[in-house]
Each structure stands twice: as structure tokens, then as C-alpha cells.
PDB file of N, CA and C in Angstrom:
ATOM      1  N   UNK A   1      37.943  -6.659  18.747  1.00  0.00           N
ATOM      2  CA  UNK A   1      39.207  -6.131  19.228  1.00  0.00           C
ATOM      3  C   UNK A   1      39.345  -6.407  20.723  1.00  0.00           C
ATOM      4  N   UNK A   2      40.365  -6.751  20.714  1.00  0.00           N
ATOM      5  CA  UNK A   2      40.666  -7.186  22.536  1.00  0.00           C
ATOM      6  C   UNK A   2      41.359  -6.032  23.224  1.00  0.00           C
ATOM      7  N   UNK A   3      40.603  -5.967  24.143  1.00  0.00           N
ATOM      8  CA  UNK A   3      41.029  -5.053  25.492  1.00  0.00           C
ATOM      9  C   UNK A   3      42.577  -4.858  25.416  1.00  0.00           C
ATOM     10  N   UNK A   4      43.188  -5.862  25.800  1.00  0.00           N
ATOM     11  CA  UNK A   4      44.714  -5.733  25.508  1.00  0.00           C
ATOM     12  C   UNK A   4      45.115  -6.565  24.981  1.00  0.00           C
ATOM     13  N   UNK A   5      46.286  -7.193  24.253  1.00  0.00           N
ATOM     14  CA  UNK A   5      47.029  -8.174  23.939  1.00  0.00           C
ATOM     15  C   UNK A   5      47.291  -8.750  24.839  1.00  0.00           C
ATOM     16  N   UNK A   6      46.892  -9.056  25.779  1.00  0.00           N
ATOM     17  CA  UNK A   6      47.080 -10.024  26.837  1.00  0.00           C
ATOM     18  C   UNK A   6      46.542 -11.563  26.342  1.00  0.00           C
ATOM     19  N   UNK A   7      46.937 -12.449  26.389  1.00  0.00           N
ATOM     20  CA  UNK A   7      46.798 -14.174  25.934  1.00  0.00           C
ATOM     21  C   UNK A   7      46.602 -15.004  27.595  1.00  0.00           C
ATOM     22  N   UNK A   8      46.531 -16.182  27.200  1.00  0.00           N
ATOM     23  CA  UNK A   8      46.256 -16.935  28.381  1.00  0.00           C
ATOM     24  C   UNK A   8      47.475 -17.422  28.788  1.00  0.00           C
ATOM     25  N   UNK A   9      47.948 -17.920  29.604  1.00  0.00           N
ATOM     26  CA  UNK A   9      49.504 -19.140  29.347  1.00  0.00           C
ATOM     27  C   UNK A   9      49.213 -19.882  30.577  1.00  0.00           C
ATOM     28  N   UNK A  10      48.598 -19.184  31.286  1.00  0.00           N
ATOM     29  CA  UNK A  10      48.025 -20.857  32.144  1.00  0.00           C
ATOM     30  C   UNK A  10      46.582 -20.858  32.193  1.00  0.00           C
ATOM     31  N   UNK A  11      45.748 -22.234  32.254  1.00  0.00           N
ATOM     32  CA  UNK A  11      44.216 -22.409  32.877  1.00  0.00           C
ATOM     33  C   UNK A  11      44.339 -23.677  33.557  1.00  0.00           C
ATOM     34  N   UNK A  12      43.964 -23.494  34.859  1.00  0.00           N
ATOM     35  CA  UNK A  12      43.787 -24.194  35.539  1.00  0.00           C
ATOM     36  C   UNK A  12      41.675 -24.518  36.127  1.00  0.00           C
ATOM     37  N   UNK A  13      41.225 -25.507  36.116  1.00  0.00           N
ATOM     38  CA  UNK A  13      39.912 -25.855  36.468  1.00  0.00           C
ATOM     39  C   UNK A  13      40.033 -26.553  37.858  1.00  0.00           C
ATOM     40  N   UNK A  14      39.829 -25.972  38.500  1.00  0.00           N
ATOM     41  CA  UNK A  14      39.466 -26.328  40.284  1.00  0.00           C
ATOM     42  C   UNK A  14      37.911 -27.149  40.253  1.00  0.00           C
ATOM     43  N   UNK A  15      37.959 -28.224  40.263  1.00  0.00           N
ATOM     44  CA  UNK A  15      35.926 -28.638  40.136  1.00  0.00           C
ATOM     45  C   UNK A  15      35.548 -28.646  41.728  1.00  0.00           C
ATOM     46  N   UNK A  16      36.656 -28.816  42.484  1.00  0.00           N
ATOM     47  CA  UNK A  16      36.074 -28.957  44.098  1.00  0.00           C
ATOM     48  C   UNK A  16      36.097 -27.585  44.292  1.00  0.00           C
ATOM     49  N   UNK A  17      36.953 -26.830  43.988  1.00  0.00           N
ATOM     50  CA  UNK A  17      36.800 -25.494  44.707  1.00  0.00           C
ATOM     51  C   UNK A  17      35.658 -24.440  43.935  1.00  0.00           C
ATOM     52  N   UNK A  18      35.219 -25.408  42.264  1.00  0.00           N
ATOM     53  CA  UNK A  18      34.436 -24.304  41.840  1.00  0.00           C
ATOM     54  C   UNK A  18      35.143 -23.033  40.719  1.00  0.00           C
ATOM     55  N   UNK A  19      36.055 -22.968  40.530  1.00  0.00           N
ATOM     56  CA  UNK A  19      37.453 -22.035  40.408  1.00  0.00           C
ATOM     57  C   UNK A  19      37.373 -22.150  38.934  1.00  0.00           C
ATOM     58  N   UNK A  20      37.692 -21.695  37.662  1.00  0.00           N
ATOM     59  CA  UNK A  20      38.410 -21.842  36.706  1.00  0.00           C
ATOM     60  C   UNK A  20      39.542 -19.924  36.778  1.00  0.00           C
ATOM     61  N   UNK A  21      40.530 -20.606  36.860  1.00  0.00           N
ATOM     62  CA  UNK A  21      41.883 -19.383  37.292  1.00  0.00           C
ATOM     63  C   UNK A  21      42.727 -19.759  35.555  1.00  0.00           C
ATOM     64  N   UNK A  22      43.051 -18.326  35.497  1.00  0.00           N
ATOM     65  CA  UNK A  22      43.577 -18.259  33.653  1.00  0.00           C
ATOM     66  C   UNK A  22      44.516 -17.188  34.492  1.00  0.00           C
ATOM     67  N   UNK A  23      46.041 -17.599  33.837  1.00  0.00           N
ATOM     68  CA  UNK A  23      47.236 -16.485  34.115  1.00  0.00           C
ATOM     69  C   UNK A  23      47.468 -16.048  33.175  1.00  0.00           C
ATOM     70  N   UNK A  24      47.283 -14.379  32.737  1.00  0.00           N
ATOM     71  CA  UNK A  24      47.291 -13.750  31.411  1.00  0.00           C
ATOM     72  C   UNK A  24      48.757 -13.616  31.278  1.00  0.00           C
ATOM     73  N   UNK A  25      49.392 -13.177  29.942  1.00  0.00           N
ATOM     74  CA  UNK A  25      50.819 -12.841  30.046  1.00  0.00           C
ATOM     75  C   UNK A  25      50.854 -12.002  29.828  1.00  0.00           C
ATOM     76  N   UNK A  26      50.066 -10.685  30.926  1.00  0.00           N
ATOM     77  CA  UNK A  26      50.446  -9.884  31.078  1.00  0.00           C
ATOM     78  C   UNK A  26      51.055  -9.647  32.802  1.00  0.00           C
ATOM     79  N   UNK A  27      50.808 -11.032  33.288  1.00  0.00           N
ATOM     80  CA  UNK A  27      50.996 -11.256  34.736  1.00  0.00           C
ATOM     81  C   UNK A  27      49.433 -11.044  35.680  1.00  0.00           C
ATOM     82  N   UNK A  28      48.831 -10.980  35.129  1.00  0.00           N
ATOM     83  CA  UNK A  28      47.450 -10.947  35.634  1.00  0.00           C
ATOM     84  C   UNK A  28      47.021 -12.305  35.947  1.00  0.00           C
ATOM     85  N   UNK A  29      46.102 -12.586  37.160  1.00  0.00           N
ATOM     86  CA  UNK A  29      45.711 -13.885  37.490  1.00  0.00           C
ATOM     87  C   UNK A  29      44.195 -13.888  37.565  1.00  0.00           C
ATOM     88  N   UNK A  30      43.245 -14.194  36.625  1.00  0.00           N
ATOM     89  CA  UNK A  30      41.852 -14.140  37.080  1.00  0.00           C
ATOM     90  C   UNK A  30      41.114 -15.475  37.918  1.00  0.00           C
ATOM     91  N   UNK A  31      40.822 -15.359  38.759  1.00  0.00           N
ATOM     92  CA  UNK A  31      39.379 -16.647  39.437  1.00  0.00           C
ATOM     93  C   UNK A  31      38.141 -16.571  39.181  1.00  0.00           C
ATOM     94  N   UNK A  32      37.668 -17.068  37.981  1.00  0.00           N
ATOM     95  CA  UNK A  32      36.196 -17.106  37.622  1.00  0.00           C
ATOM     96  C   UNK A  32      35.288 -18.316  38.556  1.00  0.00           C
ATOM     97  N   UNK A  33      34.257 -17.964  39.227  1.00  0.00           N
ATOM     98  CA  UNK A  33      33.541 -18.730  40.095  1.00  0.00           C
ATOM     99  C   UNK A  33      32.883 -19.754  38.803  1.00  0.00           C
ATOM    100  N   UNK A  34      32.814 -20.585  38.926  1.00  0.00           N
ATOM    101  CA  UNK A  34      32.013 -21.618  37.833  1.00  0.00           C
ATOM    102  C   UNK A  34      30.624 -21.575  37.378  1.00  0.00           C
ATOM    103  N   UNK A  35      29.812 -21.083  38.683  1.00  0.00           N
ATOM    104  CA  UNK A  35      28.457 -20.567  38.284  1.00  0.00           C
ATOM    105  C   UNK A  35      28.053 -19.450  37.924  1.00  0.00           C
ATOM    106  N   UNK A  36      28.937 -18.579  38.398  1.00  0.00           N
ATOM    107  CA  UNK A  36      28.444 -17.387  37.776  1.00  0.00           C
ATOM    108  C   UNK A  36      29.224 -17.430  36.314  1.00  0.00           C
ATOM    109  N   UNK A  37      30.082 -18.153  36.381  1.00  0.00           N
ATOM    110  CA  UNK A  37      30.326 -18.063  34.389  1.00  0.00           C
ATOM    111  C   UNK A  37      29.413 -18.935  33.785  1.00  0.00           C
ATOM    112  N   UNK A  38      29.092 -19.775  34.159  1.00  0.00           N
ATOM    113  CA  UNK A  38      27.960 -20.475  33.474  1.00  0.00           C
ATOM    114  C   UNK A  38      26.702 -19.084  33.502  1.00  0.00           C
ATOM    115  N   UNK A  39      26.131 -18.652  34.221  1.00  0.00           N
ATOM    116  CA  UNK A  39      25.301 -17.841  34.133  1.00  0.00           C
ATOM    117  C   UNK A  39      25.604 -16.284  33.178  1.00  0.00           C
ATOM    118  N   UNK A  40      26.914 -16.320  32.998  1.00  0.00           N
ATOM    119  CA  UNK A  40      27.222 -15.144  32.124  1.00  0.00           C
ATOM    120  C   UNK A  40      27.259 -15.939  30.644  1.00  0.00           C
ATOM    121  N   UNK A  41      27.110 -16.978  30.634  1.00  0.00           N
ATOM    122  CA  UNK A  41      27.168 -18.027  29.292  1.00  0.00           C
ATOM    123  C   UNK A  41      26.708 -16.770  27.996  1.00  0.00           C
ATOM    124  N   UNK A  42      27.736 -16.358  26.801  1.00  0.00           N
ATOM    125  CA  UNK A  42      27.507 -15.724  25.839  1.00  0.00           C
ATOM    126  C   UNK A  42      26.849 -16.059  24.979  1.00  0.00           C
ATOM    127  N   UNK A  43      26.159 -17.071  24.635  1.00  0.00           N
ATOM    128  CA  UNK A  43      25.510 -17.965  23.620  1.00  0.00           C
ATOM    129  C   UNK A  43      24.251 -17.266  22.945  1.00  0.00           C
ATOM    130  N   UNK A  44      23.349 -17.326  22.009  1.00  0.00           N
ATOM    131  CA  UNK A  44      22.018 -16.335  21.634  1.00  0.00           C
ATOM    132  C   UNK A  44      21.022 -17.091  22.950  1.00  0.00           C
ATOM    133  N   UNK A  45      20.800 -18.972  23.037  1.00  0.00           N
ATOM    134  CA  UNK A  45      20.039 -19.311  23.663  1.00  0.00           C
ATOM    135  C   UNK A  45      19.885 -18.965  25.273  1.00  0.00           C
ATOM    136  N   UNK A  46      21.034 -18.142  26.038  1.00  0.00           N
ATOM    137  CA  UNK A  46      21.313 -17.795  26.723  1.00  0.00           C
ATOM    138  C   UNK A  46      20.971 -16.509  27.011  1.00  0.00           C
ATOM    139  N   UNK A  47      21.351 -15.591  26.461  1.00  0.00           N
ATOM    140  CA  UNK A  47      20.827 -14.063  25.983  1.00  0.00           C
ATOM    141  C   UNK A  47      19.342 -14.015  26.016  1.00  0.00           C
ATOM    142  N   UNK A  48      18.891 -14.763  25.058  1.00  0.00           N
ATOM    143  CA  UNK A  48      17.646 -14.935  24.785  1.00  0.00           C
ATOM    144  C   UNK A  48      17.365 -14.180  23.958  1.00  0.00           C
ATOM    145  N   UNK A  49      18.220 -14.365  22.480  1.00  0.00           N
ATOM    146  CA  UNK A  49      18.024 -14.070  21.202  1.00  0.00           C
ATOM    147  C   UNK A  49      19.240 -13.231  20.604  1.00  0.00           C
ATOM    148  N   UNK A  50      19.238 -13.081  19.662  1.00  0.00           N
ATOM    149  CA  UNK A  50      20.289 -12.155  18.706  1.00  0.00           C
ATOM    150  C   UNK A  50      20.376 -10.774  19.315  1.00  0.00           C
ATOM    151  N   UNK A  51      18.557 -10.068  19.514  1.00  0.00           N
ATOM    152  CA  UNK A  51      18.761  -8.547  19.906  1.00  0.00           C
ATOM    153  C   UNK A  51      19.366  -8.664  21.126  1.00  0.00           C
ATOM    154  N   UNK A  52      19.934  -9.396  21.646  1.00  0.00           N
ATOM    155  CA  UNK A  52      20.655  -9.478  23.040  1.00  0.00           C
ATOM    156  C   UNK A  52      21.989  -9.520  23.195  1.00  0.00           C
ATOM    157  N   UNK A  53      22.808  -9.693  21.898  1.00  0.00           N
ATOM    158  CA  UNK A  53      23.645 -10.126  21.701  1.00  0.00           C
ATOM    159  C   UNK A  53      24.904  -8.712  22.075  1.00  0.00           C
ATOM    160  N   UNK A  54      26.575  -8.445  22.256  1.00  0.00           N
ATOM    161  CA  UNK A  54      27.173  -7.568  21.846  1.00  0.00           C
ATOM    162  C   UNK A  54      27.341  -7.049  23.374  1.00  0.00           C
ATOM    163  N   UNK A  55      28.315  -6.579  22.978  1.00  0.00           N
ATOM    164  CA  UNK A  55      29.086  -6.177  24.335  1.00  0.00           C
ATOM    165  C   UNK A  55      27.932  -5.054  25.579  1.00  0.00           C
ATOM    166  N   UNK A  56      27.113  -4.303  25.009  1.00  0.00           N
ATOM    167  CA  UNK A  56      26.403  -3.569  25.797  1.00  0.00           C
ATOM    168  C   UNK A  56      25.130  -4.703  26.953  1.00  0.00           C
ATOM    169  N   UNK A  57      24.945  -5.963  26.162  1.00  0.00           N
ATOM    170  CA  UNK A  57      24.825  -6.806  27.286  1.00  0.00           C
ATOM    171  C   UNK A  57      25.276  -7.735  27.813  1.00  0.00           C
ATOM    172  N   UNK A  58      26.631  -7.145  28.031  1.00  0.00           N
ATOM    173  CA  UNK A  58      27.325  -8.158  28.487  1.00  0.00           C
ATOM    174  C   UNK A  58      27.174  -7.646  30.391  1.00  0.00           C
ATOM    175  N   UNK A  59      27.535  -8.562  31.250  1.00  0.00           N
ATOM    176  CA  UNK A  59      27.359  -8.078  32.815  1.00  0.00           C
ATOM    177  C   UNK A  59      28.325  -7.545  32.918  1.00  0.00           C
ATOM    178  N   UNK A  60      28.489  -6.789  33.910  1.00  0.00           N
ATOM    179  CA  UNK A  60      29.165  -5.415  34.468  1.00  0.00           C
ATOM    180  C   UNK A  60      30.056  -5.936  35.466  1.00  0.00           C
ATOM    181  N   UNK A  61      29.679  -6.944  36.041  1.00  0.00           N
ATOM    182  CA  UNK A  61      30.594  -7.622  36.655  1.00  0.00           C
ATOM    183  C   UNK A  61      29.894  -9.106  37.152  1.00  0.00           C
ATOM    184  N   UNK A  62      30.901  -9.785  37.061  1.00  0.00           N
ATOM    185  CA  UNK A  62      30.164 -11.412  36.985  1.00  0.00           C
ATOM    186  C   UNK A  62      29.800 -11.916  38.610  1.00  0.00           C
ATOM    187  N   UNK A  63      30.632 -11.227  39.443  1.00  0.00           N
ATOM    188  CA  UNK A  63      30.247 -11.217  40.764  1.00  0.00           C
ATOM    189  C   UNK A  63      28.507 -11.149  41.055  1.00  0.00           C
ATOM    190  N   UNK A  64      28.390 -10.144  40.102  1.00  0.00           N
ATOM    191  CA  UNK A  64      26.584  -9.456  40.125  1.00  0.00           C
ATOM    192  C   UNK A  64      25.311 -10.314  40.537  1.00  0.00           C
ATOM    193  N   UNK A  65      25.963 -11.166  38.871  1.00  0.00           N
ATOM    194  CA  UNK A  65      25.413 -12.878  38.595  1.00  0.00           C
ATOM    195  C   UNK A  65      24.337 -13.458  40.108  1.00  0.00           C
ATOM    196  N   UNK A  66      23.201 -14.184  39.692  1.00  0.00           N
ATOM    197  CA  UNK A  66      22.770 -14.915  40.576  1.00  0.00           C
ATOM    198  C   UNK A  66      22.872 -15.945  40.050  1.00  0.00           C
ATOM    199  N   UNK A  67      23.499 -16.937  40.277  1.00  0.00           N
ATOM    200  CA  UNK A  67      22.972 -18.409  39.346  1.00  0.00           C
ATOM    201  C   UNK A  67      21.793 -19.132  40.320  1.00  0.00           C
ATOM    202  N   UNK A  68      20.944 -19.849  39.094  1.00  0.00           N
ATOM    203  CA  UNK A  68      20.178 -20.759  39.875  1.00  0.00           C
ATOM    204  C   UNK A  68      20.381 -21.690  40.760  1.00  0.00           C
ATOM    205  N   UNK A  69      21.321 -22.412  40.440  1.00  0.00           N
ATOM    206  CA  UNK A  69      22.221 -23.548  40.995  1.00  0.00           C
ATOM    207  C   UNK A  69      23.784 -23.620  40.888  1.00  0.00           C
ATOM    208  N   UNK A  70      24.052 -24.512  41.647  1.00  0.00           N
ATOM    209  CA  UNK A  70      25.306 -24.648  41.177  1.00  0.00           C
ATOM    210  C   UNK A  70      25.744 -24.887  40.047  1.00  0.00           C
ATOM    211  N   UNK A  71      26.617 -24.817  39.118  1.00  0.00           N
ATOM    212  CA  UNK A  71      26.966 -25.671  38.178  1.00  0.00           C
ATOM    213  C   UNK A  71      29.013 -25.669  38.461  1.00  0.00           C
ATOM    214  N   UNK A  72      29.216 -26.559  37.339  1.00  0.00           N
ATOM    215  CA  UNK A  72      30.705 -27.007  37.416  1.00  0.00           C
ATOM    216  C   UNK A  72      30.892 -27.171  35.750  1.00  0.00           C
ATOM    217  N   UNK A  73      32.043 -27.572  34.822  1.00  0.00           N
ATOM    218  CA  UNK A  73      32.292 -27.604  34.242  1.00  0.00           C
ATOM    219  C   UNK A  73      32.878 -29.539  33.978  1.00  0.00           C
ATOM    220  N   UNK A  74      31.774 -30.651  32.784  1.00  0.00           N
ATOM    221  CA  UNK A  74      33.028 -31.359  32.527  1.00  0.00           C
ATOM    222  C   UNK A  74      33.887 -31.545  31.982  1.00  0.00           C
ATOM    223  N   UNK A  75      33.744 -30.478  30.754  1.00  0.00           N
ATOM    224  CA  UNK A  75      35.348 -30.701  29.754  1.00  0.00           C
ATOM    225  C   UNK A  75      35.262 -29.472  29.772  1.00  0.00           C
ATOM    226  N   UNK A  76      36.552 -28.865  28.695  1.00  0.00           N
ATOM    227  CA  UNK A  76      36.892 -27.354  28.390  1.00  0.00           C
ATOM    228  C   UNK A  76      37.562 -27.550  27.421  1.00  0.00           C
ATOM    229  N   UNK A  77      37.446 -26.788  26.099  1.00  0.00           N
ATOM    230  CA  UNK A  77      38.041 -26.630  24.762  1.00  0.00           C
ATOM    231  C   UNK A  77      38.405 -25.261  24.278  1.00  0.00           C
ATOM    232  N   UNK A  78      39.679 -25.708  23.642  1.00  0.00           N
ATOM    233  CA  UNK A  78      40.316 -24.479  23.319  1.00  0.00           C
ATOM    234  C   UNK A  78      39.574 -24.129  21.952  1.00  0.00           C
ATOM    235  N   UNK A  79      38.918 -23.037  21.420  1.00  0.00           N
ATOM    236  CA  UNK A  79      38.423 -22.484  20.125  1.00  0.00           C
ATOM    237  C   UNK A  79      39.605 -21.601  19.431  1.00  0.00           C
ATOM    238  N   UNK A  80      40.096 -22.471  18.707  1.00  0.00           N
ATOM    239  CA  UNK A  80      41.597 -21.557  17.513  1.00  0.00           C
ATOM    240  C   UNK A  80      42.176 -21.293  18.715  1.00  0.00           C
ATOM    241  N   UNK A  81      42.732 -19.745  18.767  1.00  0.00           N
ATOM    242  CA  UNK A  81      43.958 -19.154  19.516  1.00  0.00           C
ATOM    243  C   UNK A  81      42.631 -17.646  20.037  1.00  0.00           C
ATOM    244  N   UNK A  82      41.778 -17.811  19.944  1.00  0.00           N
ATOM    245  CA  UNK A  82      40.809 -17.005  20.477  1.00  0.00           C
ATOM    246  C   UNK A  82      39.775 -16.967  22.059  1.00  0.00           C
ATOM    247  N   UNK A  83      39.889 -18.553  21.949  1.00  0.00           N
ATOM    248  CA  UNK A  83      38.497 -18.272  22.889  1.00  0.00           C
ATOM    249  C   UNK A  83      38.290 -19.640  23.806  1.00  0.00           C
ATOM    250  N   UNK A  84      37.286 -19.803  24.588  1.00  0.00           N
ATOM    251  CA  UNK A  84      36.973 -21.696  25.240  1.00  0.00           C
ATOM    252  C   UNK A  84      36.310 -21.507  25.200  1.00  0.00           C
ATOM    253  N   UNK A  85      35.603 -23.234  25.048  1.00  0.00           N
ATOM    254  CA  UNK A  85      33.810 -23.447  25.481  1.00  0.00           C
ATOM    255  C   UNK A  85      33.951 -24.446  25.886  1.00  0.00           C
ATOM    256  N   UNK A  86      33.556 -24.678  27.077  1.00  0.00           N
ATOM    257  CA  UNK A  86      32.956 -25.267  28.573  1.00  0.00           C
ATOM    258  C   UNK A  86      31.751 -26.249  27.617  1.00  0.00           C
ATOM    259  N   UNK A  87      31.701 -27.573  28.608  1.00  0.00           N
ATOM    260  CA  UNK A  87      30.400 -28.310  28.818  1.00  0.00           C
ATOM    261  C   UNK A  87      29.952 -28.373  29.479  1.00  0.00           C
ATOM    262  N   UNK A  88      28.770 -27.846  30.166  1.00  0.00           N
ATOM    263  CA  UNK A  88      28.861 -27.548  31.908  1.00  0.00           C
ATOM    264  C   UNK A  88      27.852 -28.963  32.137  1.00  0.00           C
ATOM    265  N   UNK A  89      27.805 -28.886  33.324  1.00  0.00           N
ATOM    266  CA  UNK A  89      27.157 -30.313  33.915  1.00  0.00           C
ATOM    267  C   UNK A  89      25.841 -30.474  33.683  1.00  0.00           C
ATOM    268  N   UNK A  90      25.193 -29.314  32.924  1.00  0.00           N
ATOM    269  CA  UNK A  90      23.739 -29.002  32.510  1.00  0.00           C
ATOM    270  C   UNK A  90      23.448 -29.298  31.240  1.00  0.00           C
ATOM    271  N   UNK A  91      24.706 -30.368  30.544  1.00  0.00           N
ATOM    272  CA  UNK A  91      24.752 -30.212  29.234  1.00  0.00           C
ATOM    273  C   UNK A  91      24.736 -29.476  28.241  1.00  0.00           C
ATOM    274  N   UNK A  92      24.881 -28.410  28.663  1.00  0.00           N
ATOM    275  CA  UNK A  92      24.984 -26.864  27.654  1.00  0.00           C
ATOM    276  C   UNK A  92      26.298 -27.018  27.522  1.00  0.00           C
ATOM    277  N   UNK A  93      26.993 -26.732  26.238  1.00  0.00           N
ATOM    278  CA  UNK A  93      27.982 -26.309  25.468  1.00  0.00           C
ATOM    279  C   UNK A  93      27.791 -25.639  24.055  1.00  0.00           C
ATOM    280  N   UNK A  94      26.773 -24.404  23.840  1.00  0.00           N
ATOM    281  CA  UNK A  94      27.443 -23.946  22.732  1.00  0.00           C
ATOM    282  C   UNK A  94      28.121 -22.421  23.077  1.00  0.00           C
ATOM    283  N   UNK A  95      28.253 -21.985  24.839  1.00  0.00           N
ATOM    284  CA  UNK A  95      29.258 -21.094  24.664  1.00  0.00           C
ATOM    285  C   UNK A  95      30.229 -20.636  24.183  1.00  0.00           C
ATOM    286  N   UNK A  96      30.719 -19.729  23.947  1.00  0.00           N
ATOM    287  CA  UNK A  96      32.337 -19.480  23.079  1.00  0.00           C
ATOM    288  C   UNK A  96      32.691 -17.704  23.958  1.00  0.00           C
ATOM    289  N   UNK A  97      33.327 -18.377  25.161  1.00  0.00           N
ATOM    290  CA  UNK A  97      34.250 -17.809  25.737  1.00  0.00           C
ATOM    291  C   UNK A  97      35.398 -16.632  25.261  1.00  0.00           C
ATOM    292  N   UNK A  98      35.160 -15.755  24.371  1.00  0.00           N
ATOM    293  CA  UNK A  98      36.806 -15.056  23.784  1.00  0.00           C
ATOM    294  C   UNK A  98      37.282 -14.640  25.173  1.00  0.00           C
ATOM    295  N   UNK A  99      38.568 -14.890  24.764  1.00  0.00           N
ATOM    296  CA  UNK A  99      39.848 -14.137  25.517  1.00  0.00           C
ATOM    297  C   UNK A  99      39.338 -12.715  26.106  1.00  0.00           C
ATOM    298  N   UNK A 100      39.227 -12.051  24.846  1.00  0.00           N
ATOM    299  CA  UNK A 100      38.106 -10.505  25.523  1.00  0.00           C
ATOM    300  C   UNK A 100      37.839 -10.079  26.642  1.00  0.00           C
ATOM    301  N   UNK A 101      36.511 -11.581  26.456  1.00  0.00           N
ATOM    302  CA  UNK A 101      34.805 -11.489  27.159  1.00  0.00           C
ATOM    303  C   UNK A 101      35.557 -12.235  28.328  1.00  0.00           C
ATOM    304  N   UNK A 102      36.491 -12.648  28.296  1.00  0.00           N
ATOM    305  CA  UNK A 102      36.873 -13.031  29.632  1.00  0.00           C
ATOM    306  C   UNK A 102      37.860 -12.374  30.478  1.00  0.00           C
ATOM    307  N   UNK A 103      38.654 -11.551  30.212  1.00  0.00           N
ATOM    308  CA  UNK A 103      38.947 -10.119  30.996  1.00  0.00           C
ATOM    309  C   UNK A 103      37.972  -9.680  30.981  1.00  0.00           C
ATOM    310  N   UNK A 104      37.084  -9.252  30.505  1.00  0.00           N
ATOM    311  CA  UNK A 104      36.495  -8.137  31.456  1.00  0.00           C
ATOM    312  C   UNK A 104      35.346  -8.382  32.248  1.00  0.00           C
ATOM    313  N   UNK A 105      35.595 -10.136  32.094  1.00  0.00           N
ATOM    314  CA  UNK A 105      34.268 -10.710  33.269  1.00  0.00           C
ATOM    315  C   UNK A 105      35.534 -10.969  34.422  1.00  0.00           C
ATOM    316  N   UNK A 106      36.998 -10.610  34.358  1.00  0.00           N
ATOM    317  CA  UNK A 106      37.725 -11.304  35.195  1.00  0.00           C
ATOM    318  C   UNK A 106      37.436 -10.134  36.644  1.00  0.00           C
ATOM    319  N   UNK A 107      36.887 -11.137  37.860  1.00  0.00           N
ATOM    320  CA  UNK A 107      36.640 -10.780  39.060  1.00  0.00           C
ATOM    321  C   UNK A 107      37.640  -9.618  39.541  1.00  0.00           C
ATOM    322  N   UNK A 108      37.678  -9.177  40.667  1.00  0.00           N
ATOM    323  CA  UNK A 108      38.809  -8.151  41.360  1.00  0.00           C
ATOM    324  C   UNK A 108      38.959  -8.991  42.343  1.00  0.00           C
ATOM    325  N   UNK A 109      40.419  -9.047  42.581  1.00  0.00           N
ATOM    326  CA  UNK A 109      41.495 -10.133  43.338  1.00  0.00           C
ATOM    327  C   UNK A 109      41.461  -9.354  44.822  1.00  0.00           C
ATOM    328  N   UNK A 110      41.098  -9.927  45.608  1.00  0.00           N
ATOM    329  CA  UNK A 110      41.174  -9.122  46.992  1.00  0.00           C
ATOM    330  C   UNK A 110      42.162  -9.324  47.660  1.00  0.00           C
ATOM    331  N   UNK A 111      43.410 -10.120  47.121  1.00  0.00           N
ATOM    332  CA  UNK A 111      44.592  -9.975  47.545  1.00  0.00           C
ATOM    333  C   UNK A 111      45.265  -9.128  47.104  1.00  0.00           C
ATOM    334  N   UNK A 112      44.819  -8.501  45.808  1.00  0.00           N
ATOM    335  CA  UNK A 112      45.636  -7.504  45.378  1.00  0.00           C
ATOM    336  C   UNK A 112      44.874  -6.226  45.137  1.00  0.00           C
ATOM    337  N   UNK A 113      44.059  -6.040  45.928  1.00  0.00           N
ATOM    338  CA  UNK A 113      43.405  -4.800  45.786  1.00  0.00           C
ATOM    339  C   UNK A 113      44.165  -4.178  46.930  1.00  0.00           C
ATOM    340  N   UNK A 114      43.668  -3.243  47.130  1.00  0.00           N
ATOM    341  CA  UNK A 114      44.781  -1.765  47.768  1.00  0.00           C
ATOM    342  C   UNK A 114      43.976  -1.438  48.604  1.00  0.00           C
ATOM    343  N   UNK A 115      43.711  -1.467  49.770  1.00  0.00           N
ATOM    344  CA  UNK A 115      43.140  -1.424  51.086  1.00  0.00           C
ATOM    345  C   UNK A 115      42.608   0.250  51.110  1.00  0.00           C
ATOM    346  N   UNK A 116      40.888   0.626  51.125  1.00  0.00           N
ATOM    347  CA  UNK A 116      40.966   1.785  51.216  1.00  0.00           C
ATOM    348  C   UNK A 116      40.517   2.970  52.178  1.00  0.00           C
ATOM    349  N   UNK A 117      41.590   2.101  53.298  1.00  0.00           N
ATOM    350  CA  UNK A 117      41.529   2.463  54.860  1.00  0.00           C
ATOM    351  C   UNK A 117      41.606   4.308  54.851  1.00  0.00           C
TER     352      UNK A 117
END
């Protein structure tokens, strides 16, 4: 079940800036850093097994993330009307991205946060 009915209607992939930015239609704009989504990669081989699997380990916020290295993304595929999976430059692709798991890895926008002077 998804957080909200919110869908994608734009994705844009920045490879110089690092960036993959998705405009929800709910008017929401997320900027996922490229390495730390590679490092949040949902996959079992990633997790490091099945008992790992399911929303209670999922990260709390993707900012958190240390990645080892950089990584970038070279292709991106749409899965049905659900989800993407990335090929990242490490040759890993069996991520599967849902719509979901990607709100609630979506960063906090510091242009639109509320100053709490």
C-alpha cells in the first residue's frame, strides 16, 4: 500500500550533478543523491538476505546513508506503473525501486522547509 496516491509525472537524471529529481502529482519535488540511493538499493543481495527484507529495514532517512564511493546511474527502467530499477555503474541492477519506497526515502527540500528561527 502506498503512502499516498501520489504517481510520478516527471523524472529527470542529472549524471553531472549526481541528482535523480521525480515530480509527484501531488506537486511534490524529490532530489535523490545517486549514491546514497544506490546504497539504500532494496534488493535481498543488498540487505543481505530475505530476514532483512520489509519496510522496518528500510533507512530512516537516505541522507543517513554512507556510500562507499561514488556511484551514478547508466540506464533507468520503468517496472509496470509501480516502480524503477537503475543500472548503476557497479553493474548492479536487480533493484526495484516502488513509487512507495521512494517517498519515503524522498530527502527534505531546504528550499522549502520553514526556517526555525
Amino acid at each position: 500500500m502506498m503512502l499516498n496516491n501520489a504517481l510520478p509525472t516527471a523524472l529527470t537524471l542529472d549524471k553531472t550533478s549526481g541528482i535523480l529529481e521525480i515530480t509527484w502529482s501531488d506537486g511534490t519535488t524529490c532530489r535523490y543523491p545517486l549514491s546514497e540511493l544506490r546504497e539504500a538499493c532494496p534488493c535481498v543481495e543488498c540487505r543481505g538476505g530475505h530476514q532483512f527484507m520489509g519496510r522496518e529495514y528500510d533507512p530512516d532517512s537516505i541522507l543517513t546513508l554512507k556510500p562507499k564511493r561514488s556511484h551514478t546511474i547508466t540506464t533507468i527502467q520503468r517496472v509496470g506503473n509501480y516502480a524503477l530499477q537503475p543500472t548503476w555503474d557497479d553493474g548492479h541492477h536487480t533493484g526495484i525501486y516502488t513509487w512507495d519506497y521512494l517517498r519515503r526515502l524522498c530527502p527534505p527540500n531546504p528550499e522549502t522547509e520553514e526556517s526555525r528561527d
